[in-house]
N, C-alpha and C. Protein backbone atom coordinates (compact mmCIF):
# COMPACT_ATOMS: atom_id res chain seq x y z
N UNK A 1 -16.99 -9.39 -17.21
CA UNK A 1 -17.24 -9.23 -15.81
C UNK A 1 -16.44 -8.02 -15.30
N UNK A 2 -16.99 -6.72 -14.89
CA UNK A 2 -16.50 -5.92 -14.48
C UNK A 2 -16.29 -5.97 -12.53
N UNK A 3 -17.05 -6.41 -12.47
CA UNK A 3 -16.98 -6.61 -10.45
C UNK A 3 -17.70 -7.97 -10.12
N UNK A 4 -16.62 -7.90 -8.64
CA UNK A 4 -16.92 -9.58 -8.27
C UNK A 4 -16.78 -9.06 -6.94
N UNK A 5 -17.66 -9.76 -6.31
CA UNK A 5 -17.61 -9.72 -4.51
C UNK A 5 -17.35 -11.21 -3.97
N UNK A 6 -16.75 -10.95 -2.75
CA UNK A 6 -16.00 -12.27 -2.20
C UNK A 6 -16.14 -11.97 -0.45
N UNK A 7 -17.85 -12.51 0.06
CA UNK A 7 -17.90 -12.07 1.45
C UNK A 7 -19.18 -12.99 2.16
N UNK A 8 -20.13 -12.27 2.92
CA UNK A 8 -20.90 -13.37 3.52
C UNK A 8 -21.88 -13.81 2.41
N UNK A 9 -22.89 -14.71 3.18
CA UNK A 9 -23.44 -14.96 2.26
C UNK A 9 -24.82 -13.99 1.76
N UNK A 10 -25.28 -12.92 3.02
CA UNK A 10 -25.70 -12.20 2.30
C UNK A 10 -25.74 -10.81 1.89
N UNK A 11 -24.26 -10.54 1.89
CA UNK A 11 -23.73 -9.79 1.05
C UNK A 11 -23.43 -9.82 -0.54
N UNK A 12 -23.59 -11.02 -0.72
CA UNK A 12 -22.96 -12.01 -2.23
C UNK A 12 -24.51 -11.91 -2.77
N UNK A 13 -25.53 -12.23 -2.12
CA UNK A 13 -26.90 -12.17 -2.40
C UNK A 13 -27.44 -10.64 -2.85
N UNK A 14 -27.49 -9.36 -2.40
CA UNK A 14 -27.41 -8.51 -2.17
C UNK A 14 -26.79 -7.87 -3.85
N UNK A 15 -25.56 -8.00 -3.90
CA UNK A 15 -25.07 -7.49 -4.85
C UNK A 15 -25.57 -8.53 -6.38
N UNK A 16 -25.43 -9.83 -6.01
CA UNK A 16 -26.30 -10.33 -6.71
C UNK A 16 -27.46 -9.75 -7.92
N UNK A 17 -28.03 -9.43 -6.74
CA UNK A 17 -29.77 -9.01 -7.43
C UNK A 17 -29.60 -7.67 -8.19
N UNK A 18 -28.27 -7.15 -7.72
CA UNK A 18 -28.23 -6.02 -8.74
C UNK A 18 -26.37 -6.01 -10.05
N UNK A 19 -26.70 -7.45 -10.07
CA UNK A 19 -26.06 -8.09 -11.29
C UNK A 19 -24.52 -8.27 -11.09
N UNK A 20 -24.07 -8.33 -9.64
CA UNK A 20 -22.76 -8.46 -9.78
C UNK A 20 -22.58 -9.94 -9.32
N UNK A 21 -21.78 -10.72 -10.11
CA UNK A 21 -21.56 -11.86 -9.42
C UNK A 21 -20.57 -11.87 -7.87
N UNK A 22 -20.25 -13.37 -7.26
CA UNK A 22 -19.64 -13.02 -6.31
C UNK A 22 -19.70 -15.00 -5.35
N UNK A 23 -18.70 -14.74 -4.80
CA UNK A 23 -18.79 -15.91 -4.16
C UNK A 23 -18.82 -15.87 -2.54
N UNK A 24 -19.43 -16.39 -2.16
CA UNK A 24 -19.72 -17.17 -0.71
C UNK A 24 -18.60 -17.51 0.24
N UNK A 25 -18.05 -17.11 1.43
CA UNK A 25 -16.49 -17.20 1.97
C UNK A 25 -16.72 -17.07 3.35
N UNK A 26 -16.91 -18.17 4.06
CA UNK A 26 -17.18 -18.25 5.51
C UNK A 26 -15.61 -18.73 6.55
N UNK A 27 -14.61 -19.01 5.75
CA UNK A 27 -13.45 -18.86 6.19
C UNK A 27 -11.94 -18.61 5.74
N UNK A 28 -11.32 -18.74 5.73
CA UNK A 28 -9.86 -18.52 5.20
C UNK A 28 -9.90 -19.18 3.84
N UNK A 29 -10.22 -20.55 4.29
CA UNK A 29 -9.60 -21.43 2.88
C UNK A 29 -10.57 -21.19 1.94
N UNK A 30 -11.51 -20.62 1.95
CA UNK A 30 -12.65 -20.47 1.07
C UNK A 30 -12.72 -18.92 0.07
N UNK A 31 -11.63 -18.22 1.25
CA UNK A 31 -11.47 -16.67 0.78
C UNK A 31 -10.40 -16.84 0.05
N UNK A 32 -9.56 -17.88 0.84
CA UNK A 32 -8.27 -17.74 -0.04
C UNK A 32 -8.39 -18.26 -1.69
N UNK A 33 -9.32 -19.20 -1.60
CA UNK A 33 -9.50 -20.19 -3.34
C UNK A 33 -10.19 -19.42 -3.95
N UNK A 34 -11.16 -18.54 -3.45
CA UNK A 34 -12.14 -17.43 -4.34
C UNK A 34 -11.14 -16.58 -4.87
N UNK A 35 -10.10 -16.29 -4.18
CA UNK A 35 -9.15 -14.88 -4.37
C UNK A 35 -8.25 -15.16 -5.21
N UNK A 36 -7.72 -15.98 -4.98
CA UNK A 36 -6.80 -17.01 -5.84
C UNK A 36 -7.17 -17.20 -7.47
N UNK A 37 -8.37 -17.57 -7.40
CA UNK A 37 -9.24 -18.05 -8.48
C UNK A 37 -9.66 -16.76 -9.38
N UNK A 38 -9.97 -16.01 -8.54
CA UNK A 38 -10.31 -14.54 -9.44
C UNK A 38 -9.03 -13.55 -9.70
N UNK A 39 -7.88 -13.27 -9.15
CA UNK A 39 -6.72 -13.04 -9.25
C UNK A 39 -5.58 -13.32 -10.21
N UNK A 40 -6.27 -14.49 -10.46
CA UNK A 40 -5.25 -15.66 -11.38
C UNK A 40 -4.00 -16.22 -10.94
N UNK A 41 -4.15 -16.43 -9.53
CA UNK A 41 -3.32 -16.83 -8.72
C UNK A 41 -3.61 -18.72 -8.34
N UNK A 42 -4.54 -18.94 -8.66
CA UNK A 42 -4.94 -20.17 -8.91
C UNK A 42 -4.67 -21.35 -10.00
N UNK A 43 -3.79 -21.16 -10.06
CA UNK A 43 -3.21 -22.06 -11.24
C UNK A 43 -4.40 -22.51 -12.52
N UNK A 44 -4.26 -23.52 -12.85
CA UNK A 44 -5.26 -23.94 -13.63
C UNK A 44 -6.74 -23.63 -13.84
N UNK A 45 -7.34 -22.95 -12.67
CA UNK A 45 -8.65 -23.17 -11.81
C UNK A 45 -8.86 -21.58 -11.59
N UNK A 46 -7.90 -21.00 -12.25
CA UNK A 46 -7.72 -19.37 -12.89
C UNK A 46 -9.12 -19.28 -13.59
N UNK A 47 -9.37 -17.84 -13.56
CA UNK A 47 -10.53 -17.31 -14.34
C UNK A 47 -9.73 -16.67 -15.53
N UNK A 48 -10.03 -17.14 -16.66
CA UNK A 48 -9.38 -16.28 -17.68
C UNK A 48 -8.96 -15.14 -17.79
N UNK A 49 -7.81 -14.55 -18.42
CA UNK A 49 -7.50 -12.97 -17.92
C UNK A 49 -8.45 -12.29 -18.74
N UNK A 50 -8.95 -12.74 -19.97
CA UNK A 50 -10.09 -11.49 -20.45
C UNK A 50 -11.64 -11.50 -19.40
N UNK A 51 -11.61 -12.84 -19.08
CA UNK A 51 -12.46 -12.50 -18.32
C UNK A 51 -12.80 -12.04 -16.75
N UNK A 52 -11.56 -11.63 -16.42
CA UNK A 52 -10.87 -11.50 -14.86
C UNK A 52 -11.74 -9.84 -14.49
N UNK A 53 -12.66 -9.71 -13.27
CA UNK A 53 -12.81 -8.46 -12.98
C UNK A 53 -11.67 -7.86 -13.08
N UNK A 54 -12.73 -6.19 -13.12
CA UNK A 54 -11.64 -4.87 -12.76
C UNK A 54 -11.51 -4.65 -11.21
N UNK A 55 -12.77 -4.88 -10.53
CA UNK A 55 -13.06 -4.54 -9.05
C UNK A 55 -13.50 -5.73 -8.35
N UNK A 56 -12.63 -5.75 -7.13
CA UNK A 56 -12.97 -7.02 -6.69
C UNK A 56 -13.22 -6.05 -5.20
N UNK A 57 -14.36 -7.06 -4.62
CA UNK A 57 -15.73 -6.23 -3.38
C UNK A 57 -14.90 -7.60 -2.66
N UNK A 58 -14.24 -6.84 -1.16
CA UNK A 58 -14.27 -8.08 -0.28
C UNK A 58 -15.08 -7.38 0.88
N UNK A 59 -15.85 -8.04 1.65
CA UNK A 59 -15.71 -7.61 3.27
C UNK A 59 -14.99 -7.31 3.97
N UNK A 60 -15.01 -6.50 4.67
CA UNK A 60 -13.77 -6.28 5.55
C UNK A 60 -13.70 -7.79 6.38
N UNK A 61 -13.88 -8.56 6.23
CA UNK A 61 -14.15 -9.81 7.30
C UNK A 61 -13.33 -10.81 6.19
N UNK A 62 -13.72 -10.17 5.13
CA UNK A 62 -12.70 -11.51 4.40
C UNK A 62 -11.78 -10.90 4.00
N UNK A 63 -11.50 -9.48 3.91
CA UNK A 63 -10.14 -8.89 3.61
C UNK A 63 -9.26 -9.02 4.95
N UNK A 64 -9.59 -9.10 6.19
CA UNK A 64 -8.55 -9.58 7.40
C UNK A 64 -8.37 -10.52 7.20
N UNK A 65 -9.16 -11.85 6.77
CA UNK A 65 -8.70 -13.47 6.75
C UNK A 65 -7.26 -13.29 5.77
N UNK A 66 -7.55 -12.60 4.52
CA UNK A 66 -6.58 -12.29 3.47
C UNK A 66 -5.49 -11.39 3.63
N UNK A 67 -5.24 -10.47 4.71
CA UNK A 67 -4.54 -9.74 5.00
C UNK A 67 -3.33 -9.20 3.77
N UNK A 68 -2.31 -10.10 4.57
CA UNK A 68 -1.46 -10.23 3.47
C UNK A 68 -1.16 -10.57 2.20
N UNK A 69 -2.44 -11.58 1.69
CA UNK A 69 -2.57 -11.43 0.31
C UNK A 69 -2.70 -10.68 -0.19
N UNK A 70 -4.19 -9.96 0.03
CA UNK A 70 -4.61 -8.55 -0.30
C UNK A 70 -3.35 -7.71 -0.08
N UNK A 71 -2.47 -7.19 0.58
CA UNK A 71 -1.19 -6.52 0.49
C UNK A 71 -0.38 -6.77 -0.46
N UNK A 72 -0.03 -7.85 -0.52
CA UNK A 72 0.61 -7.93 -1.78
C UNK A 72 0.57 -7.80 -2.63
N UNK A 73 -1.14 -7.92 -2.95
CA UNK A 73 -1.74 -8.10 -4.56
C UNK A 73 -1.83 -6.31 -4.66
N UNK A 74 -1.82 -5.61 -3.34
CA UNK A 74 -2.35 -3.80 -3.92
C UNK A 74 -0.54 -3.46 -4.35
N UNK A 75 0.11 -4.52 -3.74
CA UNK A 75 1.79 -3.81 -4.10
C UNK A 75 2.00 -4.04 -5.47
N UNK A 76 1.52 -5.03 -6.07
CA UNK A 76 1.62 -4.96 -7.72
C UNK A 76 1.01 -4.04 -8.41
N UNK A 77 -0.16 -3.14 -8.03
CA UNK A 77 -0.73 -2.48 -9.09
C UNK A 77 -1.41 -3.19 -9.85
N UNK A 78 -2.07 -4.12 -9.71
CA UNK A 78 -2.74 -4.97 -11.02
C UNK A 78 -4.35 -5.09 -11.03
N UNK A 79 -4.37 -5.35 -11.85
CA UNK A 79 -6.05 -5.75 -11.73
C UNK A 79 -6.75 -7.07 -11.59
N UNK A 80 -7.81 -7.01 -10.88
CA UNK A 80 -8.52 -6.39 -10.12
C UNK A 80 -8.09 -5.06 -9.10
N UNK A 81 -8.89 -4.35 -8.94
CA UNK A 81 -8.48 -3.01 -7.88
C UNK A 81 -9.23 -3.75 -6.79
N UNK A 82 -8.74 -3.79 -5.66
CA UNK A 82 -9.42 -4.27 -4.24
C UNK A 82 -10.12 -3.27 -3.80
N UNK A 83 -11.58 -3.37 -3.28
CA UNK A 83 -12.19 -2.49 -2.52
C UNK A 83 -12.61 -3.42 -1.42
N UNK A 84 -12.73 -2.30 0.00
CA UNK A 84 -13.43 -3.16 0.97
C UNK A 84 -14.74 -2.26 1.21
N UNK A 85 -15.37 -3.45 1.79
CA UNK A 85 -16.56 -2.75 1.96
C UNK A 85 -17.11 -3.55 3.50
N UNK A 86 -17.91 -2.20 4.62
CA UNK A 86 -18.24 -2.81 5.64
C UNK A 86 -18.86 -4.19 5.33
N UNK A 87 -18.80 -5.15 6.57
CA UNK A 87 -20.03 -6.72 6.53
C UNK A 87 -21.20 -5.87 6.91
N UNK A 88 -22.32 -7.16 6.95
CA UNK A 88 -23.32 -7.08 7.93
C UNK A 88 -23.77 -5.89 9.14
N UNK A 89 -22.48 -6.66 10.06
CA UNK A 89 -22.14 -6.03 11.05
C UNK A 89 -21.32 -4.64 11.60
N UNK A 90 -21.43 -4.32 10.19
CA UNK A 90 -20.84 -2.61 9.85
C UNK A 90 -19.24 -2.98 10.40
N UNK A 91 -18.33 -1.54 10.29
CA UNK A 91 -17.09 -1.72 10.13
C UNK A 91 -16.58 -2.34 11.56
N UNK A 92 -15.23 -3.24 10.93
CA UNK A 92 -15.04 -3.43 12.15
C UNK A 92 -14.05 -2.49 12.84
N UNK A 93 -14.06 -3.24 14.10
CA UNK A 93 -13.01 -2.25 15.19
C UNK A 93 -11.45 -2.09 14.99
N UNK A 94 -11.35 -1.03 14.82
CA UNK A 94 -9.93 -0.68 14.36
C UNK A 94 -9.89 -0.53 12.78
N UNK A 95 -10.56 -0.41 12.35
CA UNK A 95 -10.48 -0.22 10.73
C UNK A 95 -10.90 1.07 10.45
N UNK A 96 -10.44 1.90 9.97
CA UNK A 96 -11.08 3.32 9.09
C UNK A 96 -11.41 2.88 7.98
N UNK A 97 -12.59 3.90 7.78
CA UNK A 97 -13.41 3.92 6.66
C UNK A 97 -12.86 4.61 5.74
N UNK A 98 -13.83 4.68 4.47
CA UNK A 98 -12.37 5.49 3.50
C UNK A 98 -12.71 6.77 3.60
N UNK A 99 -13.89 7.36 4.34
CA UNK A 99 -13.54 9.01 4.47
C UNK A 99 -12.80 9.42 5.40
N UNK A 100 -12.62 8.50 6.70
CA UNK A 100 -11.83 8.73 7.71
C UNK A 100 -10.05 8.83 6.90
N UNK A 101 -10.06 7.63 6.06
CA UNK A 101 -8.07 7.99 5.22
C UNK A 101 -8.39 8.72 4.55
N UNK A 102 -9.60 9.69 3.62
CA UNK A 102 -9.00 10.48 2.94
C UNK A 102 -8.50 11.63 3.75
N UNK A 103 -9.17 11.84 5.24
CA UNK A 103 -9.55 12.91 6.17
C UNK A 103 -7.74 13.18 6.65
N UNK A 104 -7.80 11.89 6.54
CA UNK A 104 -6.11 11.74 7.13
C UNK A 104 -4.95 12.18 6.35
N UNK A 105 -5.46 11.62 5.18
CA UNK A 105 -4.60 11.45 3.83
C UNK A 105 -4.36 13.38 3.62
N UNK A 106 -5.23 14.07 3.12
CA UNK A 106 -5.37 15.21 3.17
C UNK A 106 -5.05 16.38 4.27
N UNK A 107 -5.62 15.81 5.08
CA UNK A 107 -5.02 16.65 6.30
C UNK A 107 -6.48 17.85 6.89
N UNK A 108 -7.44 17.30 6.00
CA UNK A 108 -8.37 18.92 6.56
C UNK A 108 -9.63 17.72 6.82
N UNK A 109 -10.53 18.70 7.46
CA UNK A 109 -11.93 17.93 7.82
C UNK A 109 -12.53 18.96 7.36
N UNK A 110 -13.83 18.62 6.71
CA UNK A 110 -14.57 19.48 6.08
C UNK A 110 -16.18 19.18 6.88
């Protein structure tokens, strides 16, 4: 399993059909056990480490529920690599996109 998504439900559908698995997460406790579970932060109920994605797809909707998990987990360096990706409802408010940080990151607009 190279990528796993963890967002609405039809976002999970979506990536689906073009072969990525992914789980279903309509609130905290549901983002948190998916994340947990694919992370290997889930005790027992862990996904094996050979079989643990490289890229894990959240929504930006379930990466705010996760906030600080997701922070912590990018402070280790480990794998899975977190990506977010807009919901449905495109990005939300107050969030930059990632050309807006590289724009930042860099310093030039092209």
């Amino acid at each position: 399993m190279e990528y796993f998504v963890i967002g609405e439900r039809e976002i999970v559908l979506a990536f689906k059909l073009v072969g990525v698995d992914g789980s279903v997460a309509v609130n905290r406790t549901e983002a948190l056990d998916s994340f947990n579970r694919i992370t290997g932060r889930g005790g027992t109920a862990s996904v094996p480490v050979d079989e643990r994605p490289k890229v894990l797809i959240l929504t930006e909707e379930v990466s705010s529920m996760l906030e600080d998990e997701v922070l912590d987990w990018q402070k280790r360096a480990q794998y899975p690599l977190v990506v977010e990706v807009p919901g449905l409802q495109g990005h939300l408010e107050g969030r930059k996109s990632l050309t807006d940080a590289i724009r930042e990151a860099v310093g030039i607009q092209v």
